[in-house]
C-alpha atoms as a PDB file:
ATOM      1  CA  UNK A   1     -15.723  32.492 -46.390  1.00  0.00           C
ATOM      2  CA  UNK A   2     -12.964  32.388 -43.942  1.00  0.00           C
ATOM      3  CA  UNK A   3      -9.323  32.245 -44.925  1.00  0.00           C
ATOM      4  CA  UNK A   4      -7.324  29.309 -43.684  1.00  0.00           C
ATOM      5  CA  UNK A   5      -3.791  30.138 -42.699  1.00  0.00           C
ATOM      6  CA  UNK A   6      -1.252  27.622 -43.209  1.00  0.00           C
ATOM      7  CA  UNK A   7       0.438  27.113 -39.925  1.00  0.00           C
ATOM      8  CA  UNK A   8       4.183  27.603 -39.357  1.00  0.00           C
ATOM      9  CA  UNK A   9       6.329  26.784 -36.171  1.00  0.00           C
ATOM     10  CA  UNK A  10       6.183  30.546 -35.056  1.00  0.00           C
ATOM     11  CA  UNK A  11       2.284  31.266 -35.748  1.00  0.00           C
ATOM     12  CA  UNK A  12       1.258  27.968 -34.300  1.00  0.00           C
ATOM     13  CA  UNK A  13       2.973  28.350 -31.197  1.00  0.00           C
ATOM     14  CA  UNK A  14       1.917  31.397 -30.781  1.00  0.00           C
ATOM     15  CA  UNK A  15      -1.347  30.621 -30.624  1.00  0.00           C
ATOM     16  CA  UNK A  16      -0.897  27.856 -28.289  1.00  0.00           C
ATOM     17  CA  UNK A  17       0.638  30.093 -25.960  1.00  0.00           C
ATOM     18  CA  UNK A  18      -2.130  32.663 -26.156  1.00  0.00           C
ATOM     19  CA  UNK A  19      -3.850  30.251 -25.346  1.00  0.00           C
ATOM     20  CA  UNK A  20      -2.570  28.893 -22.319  1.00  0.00           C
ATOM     21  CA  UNK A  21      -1.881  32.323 -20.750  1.00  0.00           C
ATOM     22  CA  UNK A  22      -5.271  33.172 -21.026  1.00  0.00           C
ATOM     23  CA  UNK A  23      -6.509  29.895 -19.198  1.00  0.00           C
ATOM     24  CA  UNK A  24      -7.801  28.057 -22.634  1.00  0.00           C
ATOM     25  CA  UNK A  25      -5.763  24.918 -22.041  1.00  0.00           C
ATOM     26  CA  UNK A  26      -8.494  23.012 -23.695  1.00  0.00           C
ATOM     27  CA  UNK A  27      -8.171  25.164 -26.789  1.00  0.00           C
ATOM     28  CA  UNK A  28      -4.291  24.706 -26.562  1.00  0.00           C
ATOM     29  CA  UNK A  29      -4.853  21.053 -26.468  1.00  0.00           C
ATOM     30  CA  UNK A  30      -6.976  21.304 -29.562  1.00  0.00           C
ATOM     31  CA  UNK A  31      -4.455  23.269 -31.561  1.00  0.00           C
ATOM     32  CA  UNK A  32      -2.099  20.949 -30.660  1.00  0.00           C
ATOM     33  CA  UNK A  33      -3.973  17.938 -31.489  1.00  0.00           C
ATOM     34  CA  UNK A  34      -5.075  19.936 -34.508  1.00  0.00           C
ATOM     35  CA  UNK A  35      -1.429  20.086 -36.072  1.00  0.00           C
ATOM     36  CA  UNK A  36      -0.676  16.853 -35.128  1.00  0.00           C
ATOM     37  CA  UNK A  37      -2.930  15.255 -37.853  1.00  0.00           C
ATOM     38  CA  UNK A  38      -2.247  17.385 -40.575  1.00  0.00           C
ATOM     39  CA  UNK A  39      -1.093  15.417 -43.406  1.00  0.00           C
ATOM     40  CA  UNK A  40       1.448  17.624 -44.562  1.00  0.00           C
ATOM     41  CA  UNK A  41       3.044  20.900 -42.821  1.00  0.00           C
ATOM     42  CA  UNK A  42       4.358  22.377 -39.772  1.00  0.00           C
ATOM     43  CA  UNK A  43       4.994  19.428 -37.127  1.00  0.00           C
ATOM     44  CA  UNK A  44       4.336  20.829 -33.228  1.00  0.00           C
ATOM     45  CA  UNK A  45       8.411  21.076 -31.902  1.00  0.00           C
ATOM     46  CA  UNK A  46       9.179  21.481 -28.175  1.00  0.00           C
ATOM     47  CA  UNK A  47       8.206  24.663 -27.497  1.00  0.00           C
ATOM     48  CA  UNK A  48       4.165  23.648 -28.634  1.00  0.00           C
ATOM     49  CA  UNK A  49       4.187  20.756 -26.434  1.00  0.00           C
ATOM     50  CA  UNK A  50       5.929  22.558 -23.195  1.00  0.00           C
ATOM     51  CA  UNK A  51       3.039  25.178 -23.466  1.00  0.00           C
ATOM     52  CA  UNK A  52       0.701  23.004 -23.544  1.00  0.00           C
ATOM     53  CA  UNK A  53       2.412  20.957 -20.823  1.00  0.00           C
ATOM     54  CA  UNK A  54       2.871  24.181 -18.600  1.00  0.00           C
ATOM     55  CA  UNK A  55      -0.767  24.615 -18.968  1.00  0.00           C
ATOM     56  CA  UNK A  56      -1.826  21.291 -17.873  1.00  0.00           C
ATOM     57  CA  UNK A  57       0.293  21.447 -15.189  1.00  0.00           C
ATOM     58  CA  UNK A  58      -0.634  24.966 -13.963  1.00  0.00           C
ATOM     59  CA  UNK A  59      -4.193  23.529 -14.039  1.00  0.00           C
ATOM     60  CA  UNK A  60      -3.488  20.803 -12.073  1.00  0.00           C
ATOM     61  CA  UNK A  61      -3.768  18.434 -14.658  1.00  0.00           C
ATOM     62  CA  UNK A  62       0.049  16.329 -13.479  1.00  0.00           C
ATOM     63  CA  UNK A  63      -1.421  13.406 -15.143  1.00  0.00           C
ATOM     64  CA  UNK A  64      -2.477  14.575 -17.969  1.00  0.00           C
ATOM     65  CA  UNK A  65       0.770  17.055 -18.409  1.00  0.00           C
ATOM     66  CA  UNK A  66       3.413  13.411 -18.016  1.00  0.00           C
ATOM     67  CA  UNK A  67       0.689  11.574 -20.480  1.00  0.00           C
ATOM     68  CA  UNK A  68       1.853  14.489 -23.028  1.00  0.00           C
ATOM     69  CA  UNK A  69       5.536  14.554 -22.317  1.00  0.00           C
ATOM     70  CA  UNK A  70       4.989  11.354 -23.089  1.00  0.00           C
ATOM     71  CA  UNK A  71       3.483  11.136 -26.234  1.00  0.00           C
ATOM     72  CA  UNK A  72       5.815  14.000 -26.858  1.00  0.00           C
ATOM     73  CA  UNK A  73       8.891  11.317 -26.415  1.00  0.00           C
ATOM     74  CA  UNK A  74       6.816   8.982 -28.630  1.00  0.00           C
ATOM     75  CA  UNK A  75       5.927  10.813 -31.486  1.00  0.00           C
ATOM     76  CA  UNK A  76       9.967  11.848 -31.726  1.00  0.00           C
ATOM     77  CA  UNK A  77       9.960  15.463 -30.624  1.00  0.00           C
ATOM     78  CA  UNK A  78      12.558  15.765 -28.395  1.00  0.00           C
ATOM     79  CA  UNK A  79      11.990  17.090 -25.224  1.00  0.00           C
ATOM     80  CA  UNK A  80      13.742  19.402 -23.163  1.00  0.00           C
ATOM     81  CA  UNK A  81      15.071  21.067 -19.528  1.00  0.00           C
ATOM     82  CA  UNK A  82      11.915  23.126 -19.732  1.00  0.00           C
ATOM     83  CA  UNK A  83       9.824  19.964 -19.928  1.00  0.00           C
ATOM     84  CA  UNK A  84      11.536  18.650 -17.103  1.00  0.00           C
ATOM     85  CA  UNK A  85      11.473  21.955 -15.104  1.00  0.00           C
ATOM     86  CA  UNK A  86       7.641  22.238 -15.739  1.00  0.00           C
ATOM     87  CA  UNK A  87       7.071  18.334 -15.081  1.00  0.00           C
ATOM     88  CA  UNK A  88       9.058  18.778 -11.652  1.00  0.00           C
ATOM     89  CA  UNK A  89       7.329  21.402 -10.429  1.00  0.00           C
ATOM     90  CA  UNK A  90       3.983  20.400 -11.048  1.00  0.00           C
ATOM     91  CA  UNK A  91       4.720  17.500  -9.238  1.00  0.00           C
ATOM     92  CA  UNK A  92       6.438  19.474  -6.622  1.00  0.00           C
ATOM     93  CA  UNK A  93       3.179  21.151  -5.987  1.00  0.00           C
ATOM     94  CA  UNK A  94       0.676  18.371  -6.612  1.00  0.00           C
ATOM     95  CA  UNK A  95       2.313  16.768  -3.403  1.00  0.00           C
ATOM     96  CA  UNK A  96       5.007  14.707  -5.201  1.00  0.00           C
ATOM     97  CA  UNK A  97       8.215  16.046  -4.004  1.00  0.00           C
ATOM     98  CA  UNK A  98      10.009  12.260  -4.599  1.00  0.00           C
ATOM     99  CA  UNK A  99       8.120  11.902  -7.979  1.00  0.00           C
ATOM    100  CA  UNK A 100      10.266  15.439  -9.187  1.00  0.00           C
ATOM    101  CA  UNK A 101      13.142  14.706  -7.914  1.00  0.00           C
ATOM    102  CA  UNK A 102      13.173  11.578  -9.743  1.00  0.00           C
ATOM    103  CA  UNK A 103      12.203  13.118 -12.683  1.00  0.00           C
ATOM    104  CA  UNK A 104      14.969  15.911 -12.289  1.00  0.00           C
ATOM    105  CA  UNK A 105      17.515  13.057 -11.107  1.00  0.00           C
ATOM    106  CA  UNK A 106      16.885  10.812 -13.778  1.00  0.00           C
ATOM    107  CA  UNK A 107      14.815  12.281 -16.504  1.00  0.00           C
ATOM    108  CA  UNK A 108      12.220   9.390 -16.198  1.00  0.00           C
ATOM    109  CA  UNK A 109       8.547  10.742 -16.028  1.00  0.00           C
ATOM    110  CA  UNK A 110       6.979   7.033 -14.657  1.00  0.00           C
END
């Protein structure tokens, strides 16, 4: 049978990574939501979520990426300037040049 490998900070963002620079967002997502209900183990951290984020926003996806930075905030991992950066760009280029600098003014993703 197949070997399960017990994720760590470093091999589980890794993968979300490799995921998101080769266009799997939706696989990202899933590895994401993945190690958010394991019981015990490696918590995602900032780096996890911005990938993730970066991908959504790359995609698109602004809603989706400030519903994660969100839940980010909510479940207690802090979030960061690369949050912000990625947040006010995607923004930027989704046509939302006062929502970003908002964001980058104030830090308030609403």
């Amino acid at each position: 049978g197949a070997r399960r490998v017990e994720a760590d900070a470093v091999f589980s963002n890794a993968l979300i990574d490799a995921y998101v620079r080769c266009g799997r967002v939706d696989k990202a997502s899933q590895t994401l939501g993945e190690l958010l209900r394991m019981p015990h183990g490696q918590r995602p951290n900032a780096r996890g979520f911005n990938a993730v984020i970066k991908g959504l926003a790359r995609a698109g996806n602004v809603s989706s990426a400030v519903a994660l930075a969100r839940d980010m905030a909510r479940l207690g991992v802090e979030t960061t300037s690369v949050t912000d950066a990625t947040l006010a760009h995607a923004m930027a280029v989704a046509g939302k040049p006062r929502l970003a600098e908002r964001l980058l003014l104030s830090r308030n993703w609403t």
